[in-house]
N, C-alpha and C. Protein backbone atom coordinates (compact mmCIF):
# COMPACT_ATOMS: atom_id res chain seq x y z
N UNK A 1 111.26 101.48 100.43
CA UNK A 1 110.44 102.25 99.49
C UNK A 1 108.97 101.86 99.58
N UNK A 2 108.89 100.47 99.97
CA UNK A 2 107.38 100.34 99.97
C UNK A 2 106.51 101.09 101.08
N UNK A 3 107.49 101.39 102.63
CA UNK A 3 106.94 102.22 103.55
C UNK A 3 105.95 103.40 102.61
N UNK A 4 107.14 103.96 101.86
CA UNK A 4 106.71 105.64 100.86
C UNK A 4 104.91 105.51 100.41
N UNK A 5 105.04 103.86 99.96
CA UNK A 5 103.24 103.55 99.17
C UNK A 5 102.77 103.47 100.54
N UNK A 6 102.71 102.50 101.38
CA UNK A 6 101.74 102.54 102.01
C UNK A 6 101.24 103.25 103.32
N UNK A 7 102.21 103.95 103.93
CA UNK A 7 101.96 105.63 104.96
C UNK A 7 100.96 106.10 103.80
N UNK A 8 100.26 105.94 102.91
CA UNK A 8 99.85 107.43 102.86
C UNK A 8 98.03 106.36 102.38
N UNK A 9 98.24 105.23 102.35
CA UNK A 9 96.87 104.12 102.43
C UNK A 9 96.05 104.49 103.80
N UNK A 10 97.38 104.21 104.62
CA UNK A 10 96.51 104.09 106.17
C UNK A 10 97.17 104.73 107.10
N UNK A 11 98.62 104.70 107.60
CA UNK A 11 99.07 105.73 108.98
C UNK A 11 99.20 106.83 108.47
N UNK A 12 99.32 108.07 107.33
CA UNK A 12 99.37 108.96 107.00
C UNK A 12 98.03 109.47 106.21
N UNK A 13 97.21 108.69 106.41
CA UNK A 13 95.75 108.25 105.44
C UNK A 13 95.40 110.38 105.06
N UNK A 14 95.74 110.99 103.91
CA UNK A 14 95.39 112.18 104.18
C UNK A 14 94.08 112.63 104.48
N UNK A 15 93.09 112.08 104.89
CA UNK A 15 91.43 112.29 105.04
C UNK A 15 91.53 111.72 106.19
N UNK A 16 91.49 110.62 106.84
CA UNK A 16 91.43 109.69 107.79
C UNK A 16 92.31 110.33 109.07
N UNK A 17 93.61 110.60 108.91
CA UNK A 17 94.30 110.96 109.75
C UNK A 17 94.84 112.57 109.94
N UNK A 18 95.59 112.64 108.68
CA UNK A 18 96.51 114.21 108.49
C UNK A 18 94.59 115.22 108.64
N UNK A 19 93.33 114.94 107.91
CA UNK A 19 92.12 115.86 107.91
C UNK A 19 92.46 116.68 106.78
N UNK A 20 93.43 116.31 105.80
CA UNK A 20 93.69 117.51 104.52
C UNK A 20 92.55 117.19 103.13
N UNK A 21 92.45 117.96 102.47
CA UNK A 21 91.30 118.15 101.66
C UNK A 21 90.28 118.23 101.83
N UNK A 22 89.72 118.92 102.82
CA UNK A 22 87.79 118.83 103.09
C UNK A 22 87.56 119.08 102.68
N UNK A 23 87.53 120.46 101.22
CA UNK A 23 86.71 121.00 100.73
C UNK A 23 86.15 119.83 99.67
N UNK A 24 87.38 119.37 99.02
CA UNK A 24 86.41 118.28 98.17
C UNK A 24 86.21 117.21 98.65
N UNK A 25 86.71 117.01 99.78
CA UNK A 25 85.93 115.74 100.68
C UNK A 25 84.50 115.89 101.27
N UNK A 26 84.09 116.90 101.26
CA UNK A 26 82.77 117.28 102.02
C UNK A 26 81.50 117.74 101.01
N UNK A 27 82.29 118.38 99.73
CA UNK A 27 81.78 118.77 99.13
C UNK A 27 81.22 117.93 97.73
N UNK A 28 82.05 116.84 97.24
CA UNK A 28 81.82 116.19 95.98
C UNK A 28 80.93 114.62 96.22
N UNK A 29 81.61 113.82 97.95
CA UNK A 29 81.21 112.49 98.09
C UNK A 29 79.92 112.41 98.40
N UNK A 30 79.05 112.77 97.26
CA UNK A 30 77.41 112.42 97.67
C UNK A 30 77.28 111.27 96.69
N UNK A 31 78.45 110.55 96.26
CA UNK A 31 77.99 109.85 95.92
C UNK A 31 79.64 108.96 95.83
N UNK A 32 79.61 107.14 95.20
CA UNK A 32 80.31 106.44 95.23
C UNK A 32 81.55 106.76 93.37
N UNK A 33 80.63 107.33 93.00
CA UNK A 33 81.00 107.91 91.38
C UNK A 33 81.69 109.18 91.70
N UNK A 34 81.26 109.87 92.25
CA UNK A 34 81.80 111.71 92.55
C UNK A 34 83.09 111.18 93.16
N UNK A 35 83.00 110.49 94.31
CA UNK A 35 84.33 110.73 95.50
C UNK A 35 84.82 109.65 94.29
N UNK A 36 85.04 108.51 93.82
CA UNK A 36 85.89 108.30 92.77
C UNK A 36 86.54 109.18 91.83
N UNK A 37 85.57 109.69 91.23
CA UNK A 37 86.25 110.35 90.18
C UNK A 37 87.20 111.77 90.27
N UNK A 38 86.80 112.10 91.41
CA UNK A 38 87.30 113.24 92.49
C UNK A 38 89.13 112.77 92.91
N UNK A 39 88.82 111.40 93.58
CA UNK A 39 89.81 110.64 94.21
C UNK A 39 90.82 110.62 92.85
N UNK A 40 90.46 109.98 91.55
CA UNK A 40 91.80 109.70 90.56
C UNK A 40 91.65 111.23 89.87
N UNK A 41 91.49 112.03 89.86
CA UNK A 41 91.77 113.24 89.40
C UNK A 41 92.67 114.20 89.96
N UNK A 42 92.23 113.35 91.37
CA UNK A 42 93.29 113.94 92.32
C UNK A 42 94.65 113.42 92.45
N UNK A 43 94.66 112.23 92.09
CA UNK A 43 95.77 111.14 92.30
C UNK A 43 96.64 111.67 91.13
N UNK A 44 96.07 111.66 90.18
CA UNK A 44 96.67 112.07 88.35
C UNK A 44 97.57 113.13 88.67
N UNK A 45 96.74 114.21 89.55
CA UNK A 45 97.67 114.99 89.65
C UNK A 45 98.92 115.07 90.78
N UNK A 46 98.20 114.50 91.43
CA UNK A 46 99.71 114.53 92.49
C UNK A 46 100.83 113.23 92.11
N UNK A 47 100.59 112.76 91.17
CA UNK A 47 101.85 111.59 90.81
C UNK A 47 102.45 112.77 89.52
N UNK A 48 101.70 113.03 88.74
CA UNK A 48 102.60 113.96 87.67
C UNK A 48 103.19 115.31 88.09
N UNK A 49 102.67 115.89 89.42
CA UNK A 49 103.50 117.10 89.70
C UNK A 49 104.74 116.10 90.60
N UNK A 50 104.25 115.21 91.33
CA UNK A 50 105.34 114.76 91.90
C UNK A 50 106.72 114.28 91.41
N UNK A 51 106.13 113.68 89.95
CA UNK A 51 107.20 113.50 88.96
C UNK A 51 107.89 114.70 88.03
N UNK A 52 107.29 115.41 88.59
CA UNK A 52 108.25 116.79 87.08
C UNK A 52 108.66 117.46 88.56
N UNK A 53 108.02 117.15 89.84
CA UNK A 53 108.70 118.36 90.55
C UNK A 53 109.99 117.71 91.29
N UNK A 54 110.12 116.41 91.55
CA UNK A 54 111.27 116.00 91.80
C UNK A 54 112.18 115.46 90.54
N UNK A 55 111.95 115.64 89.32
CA UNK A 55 112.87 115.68 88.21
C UNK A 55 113.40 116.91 88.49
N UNK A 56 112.96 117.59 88.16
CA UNK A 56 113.38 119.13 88.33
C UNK A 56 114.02 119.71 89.57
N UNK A 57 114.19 119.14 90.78
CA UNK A 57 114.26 119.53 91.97
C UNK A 57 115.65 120.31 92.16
N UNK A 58 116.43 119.43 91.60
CA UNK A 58 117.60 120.35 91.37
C UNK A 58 117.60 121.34 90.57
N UNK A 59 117.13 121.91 90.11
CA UNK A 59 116.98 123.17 88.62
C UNK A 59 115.93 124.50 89.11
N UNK A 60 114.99 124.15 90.74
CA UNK A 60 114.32 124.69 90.56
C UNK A 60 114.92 125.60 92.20
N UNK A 61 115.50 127.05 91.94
CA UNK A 61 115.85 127.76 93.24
C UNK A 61 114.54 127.91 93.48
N UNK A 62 115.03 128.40 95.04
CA UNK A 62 114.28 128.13 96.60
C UNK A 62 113.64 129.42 96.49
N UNK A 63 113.77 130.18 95.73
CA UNK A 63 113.22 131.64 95.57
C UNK A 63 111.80 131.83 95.41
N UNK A 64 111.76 130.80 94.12
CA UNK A 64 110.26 130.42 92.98
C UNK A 64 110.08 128.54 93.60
N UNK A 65 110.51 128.43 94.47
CA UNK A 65 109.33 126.78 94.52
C UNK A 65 108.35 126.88 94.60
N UNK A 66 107.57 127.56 95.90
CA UNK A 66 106.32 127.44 95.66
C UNK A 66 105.47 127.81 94.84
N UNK A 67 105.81 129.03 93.62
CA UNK A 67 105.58 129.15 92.16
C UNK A 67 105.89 128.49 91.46
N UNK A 68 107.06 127.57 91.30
CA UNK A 68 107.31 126.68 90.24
C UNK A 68 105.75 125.86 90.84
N UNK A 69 106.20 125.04 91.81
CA UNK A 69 105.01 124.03 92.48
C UNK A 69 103.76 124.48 91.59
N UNK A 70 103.13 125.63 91.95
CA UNK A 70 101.64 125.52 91.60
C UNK A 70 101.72 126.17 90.06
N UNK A 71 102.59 126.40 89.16
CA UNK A 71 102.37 126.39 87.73
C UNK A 71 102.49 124.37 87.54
N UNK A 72 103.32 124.28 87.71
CA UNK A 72 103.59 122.38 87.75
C UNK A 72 101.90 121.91 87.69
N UNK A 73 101.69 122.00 88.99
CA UNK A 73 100.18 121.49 89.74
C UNK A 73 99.34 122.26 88.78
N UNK A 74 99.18 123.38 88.56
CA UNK A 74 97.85 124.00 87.60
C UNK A 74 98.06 123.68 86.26
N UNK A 75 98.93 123.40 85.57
CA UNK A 75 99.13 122.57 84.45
C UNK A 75 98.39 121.36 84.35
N UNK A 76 98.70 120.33 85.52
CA UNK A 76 98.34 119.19 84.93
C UNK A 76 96.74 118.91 85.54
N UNK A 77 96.49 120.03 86.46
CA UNK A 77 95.14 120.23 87.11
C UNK A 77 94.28 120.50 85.84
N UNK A 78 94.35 121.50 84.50
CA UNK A 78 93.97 121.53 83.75
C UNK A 78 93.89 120.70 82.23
N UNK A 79 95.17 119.57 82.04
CA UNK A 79 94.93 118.64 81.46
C UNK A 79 93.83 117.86 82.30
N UNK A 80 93.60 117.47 83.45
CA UNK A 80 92.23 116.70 84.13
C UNK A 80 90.89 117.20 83.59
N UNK A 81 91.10 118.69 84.04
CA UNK A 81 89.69 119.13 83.74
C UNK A 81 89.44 119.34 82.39
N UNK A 82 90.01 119.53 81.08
CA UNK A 82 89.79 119.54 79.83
C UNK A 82 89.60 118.01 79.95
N UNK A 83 90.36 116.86 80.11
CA UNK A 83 89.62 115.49 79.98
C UNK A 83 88.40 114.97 80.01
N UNK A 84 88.29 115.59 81.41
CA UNK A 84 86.56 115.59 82.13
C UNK A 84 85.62 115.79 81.56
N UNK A 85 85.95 116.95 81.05
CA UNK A 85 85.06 117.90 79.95
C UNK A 85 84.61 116.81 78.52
N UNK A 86 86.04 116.46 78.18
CA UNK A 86 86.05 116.34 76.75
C UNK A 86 85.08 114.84 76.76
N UNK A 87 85.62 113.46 77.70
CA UNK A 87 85.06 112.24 77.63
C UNK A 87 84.10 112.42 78.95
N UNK A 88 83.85 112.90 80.14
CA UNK A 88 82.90 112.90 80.92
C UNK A 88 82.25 114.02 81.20
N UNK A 89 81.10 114.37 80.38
CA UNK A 89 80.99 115.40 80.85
C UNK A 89 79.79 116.07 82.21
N UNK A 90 79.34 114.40 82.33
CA UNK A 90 78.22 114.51 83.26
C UNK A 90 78.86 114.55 85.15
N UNK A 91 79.87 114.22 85.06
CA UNK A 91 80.95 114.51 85.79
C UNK A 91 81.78 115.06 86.23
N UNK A 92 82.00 115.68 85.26
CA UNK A 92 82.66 117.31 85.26
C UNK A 92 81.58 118.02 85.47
N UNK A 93 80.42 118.11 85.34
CA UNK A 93 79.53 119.11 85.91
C UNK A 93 79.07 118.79 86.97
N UNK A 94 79.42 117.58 87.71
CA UNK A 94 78.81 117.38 88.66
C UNK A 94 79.72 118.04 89.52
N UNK A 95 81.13 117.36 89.32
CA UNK A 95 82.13 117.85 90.24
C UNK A 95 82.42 119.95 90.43
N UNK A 96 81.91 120.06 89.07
CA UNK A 96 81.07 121.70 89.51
C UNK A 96 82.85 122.34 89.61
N UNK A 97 83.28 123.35 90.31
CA UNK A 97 83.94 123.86 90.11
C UNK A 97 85.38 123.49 91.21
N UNK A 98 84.98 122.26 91.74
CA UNK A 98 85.93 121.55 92.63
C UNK A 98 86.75 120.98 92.27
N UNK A 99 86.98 120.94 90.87
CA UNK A 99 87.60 119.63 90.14
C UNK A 99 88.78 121.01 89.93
N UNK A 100 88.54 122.05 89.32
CA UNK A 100 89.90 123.16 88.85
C UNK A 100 90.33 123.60 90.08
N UNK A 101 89.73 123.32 91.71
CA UNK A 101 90.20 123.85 93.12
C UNK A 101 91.13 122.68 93.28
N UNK A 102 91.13 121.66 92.65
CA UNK A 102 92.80 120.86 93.18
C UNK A 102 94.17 121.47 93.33
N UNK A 103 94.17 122.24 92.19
CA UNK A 103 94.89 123.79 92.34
C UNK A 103 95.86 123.31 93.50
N UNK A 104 94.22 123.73 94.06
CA UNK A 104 94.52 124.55 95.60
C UNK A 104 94.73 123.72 96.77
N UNK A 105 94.22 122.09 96.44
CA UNK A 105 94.51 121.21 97.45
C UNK A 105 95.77 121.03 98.06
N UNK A 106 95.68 120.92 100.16
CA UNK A 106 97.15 121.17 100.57
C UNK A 106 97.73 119.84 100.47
N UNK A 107 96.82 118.37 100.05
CA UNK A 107 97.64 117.62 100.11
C UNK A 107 98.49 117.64 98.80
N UNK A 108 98.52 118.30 97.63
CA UNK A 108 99.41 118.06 96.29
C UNK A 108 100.43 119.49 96.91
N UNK A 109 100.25 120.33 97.25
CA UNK A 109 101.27 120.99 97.69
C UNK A 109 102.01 120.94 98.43
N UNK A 110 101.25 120.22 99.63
CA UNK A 110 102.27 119.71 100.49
C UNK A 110 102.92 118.17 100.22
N UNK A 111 102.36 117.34 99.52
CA UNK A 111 103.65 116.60 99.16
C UNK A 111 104.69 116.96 98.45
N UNK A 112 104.19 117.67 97.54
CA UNK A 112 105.49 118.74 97.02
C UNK A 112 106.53 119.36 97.87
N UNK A 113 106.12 120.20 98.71
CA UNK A 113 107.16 120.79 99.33
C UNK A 113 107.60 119.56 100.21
N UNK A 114 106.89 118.30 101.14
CA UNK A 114 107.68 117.77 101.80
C UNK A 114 108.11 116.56 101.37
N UNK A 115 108.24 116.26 100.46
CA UNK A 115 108.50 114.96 99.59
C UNK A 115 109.26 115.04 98.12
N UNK A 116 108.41 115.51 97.09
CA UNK A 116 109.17 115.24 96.00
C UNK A 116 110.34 116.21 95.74
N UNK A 117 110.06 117.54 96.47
CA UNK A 117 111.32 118.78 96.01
C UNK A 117 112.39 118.15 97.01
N UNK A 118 112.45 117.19 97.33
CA UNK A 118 113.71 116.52 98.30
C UNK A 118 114.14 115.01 97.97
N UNK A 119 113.20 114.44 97.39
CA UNK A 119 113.87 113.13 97.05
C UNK A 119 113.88 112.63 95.39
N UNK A 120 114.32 111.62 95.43
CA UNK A 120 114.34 110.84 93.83
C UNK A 120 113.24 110.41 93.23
N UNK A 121 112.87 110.47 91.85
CA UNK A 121 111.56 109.82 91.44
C UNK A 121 111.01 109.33 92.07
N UNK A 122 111.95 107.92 92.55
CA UNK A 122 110.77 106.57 92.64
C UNK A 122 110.26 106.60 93.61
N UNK A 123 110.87 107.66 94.66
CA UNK A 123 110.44 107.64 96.48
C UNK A 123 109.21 108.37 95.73
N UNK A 124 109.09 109.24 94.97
CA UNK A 124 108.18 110.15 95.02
C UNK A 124 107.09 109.73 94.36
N UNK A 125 107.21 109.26 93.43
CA UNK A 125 106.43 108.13 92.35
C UNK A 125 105.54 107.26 93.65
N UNK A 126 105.82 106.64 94.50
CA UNK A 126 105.84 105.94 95.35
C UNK A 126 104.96 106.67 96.42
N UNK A 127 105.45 107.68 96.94
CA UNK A 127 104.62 108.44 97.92
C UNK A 127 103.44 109.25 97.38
N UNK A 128 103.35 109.77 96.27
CA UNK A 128 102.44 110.40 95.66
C UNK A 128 101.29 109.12 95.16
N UNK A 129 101.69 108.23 94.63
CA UNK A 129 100.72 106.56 94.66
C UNK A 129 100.00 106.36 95.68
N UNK A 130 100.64 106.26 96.79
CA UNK A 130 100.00 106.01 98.04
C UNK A 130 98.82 107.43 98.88
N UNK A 131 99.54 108.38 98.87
CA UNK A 131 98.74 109.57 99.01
C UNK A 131 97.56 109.60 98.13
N UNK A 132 97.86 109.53 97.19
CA UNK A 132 96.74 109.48 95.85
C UNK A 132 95.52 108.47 96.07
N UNK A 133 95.73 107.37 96.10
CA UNK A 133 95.05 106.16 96.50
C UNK A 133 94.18 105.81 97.93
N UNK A 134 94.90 106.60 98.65
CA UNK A 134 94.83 106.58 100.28
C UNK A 134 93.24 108.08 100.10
N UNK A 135 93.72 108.77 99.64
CA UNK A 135 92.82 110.05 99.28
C UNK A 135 91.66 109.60 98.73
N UNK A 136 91.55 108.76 97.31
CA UNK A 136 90.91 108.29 96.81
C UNK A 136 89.92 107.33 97.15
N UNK A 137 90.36 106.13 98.44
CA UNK A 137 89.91 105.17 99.05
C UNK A 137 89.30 106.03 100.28
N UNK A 138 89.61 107.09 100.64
CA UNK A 138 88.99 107.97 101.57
C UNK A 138 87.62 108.49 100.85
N UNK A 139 87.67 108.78 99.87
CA UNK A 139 86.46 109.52 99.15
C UNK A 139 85.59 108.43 98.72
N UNK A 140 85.95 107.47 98.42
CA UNK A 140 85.17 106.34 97.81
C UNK A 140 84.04 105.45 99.09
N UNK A 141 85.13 105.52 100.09
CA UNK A 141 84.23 105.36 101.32
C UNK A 141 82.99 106.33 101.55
N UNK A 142 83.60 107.66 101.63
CA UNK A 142 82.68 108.50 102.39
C UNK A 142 81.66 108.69 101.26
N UNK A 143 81.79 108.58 99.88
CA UNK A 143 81.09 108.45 99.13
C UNK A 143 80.15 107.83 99.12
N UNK A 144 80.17 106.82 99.09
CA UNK A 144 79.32 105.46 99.48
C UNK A 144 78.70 105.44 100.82
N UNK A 145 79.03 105.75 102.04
CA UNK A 145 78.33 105.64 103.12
C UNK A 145 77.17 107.04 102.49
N UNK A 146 77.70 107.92 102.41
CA UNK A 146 76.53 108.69 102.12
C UNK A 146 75.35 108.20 100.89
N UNK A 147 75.71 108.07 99.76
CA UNK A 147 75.24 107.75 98.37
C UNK A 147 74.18 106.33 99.70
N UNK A 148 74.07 105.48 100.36
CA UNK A 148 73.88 104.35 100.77
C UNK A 148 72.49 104.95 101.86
N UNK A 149 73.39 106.05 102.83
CA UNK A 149 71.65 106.27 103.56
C UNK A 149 71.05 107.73 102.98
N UNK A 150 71.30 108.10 101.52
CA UNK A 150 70.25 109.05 101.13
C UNK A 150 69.66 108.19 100.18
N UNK A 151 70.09 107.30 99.14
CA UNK A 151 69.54 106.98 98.31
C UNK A 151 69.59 105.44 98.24
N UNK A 152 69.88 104.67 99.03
CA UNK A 152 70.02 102.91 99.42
C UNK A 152 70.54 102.60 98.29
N UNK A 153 71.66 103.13 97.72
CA UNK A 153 71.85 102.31 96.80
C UNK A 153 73.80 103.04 97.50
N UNK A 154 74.45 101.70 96.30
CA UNK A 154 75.99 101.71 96.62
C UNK A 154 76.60 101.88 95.03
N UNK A 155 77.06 103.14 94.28
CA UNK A 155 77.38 102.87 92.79
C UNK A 155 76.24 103.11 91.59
N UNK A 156 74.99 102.83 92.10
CA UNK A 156 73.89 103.27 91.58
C UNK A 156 73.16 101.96 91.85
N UNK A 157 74.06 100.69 92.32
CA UNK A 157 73.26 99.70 92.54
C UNK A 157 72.18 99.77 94.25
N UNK A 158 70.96 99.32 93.96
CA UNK A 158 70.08 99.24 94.51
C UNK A 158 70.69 98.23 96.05
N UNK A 159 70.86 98.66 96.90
CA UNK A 159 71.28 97.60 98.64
C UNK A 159 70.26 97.60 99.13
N UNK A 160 69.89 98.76 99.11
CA UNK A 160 68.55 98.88 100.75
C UNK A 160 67.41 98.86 99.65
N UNK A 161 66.24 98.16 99.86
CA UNK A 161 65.06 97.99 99.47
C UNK A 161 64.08 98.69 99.43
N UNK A 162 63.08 98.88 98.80
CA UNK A 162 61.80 100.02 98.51
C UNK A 162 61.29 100.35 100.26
N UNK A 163 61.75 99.59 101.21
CA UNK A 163 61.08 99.32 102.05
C UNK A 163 62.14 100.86 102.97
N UNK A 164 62.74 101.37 102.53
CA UNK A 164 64.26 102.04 102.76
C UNK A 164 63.64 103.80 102.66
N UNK A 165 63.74 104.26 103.75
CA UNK A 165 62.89 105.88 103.59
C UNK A 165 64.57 106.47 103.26
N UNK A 166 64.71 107.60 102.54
CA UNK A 166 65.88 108.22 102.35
C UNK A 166 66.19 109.44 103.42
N UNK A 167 67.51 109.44 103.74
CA UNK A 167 67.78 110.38 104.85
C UNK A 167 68.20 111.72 103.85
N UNK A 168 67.54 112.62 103.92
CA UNK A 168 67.86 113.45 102.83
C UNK A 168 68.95 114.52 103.49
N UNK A 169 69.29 114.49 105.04
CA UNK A 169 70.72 115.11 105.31
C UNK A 169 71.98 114.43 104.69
N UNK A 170 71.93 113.45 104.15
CA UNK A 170 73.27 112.66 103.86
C UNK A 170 73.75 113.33 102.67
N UNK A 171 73.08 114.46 101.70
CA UNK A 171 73.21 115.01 100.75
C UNK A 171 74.04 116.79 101.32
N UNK A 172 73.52 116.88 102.43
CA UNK A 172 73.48 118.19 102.58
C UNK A 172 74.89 118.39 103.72
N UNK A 173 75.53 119.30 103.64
CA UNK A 173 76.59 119.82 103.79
C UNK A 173 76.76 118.88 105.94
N UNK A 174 75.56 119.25 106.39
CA UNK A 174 75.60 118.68 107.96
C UNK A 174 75.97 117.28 107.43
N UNK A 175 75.39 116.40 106.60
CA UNK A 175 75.45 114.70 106.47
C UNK A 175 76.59 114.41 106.08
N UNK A 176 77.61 115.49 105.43
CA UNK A 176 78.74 115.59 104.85
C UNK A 176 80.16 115.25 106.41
N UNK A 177 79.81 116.03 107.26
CA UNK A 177 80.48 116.20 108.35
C UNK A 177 79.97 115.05 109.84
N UNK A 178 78.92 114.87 109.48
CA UNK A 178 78.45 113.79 110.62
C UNK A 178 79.21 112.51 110.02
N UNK A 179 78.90 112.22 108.48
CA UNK A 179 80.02 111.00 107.91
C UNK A 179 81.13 111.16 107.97
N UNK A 180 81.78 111.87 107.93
CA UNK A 180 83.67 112.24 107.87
C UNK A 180 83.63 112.19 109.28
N UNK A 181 82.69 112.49 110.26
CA UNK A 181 83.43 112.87 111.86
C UNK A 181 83.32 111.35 112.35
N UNK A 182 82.29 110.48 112.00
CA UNK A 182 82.10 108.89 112.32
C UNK A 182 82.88 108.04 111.46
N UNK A 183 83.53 109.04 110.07
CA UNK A 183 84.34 107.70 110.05
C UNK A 183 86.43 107.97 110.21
N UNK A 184 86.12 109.14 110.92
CA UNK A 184 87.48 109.30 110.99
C UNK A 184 87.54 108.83 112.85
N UNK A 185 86.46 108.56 113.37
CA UNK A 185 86.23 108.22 114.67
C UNK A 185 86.75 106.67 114.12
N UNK A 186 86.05 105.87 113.74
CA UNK A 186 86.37 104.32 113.50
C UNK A 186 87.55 104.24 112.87
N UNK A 187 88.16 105.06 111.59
CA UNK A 187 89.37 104.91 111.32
C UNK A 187 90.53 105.08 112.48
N UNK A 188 90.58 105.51 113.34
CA UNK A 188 91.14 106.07 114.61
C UNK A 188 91.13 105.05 115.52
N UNK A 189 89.67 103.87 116.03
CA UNK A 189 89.59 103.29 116.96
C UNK A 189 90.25 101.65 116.06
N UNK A 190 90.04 102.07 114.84
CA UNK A 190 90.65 100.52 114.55
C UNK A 190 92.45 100.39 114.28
N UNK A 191 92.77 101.84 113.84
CA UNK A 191 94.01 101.93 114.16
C UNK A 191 94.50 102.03 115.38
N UNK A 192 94.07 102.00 116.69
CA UNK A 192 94.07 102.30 117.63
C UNK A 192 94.72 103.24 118.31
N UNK A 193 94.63 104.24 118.07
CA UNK A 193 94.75 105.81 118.11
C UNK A 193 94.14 106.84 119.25
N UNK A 194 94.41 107.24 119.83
CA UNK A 194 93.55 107.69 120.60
C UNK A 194 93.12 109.03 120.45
């Protein structure tokens, strides 16, 4: 069972390896706060659909899964974003209209269809943790490498010194894809991957 947590940290890494979620991978990590808060919003939801959709797995015909699936998923996609709203709200506007597109993310659907509508809680509990986290530690990176050469800082804390000119592509959609393509290059050469 522990395989279930950690495939989805690093050999199943969904950003790093599988390339699933760009839109809010490309779109939210301009900073070390965004791709966090992005990352457990995302996680929230793929452990609670994972848990009602493999409770339910037996109850739910093959007719309506992928409708059961995304009422499941848009349910608890919208307990997130009323949260957001209610205690963060400088965050929820940042995250702009990406935060209610989890929806639509293929990694919560597709662990659904290939994971929890087939096994027992705890595998799923378990694989949805690791996916979640693995997603999250993906965004938090790319977050930070960017947030680091537009604005020298890591979190809001100050690294690079006054002495530090800002790369103002690291904000913009190209700086988005030059960081994800260099660091799914090093994630690759240190796993040794070819």
């Amino acid at each position: 069972m522990v395989k279930d947590f950690i495939k989805g940290l690093w050999k199943e890494n969904p950003v790093f390896v599988q390339v699933l979620g760009m839109c809010p991978t490309l779109a939210v990590t301009t900073s070390l706060i965004n791709g966090l808060s992005m990352g457990l919003a995302t996680t929230f939801v793929l452990v609670a659909s994972g848990l009602a959709i493999s409770s339910l797995r037996k109850l739910i015909p093959d007719q309506v899964r992928i409708a059961t699936f995304m009422i499941v998923i848009s349910s608890f996609v919208t307990v997130v974003k009323l949260l957001f709203e209610a205690h963060i709200p400088a965050i929820s506007s940042q995250l702009g209209p990406y935060l209610p597109l989890i929806v639509t993310n293929c990694i919560i659907l597709g662990r659904q269809e290939a994971f929890a509508s087939k096994e027992p809680v705890s595998r799923s509990l378990l694989d949805a943790l690791g996916m979640g986290i693995g997603f999250a530690l993906a965004l938090v990176i790319l977050g930070s490498v960017r947030e680091l050469f537009y604005q020298g800082t890591i979190g809001g804390v100050q690294v690079l010194g006054s002495w530090y000119k800002s790369m103002i592509i690291m904000v913009q959609p190209a700086g988005a894809f030059i960081s994800l393509s260099l660091l799914v290059g090093l994630f690759q050469r240190i796993s040794g991957r070819k």
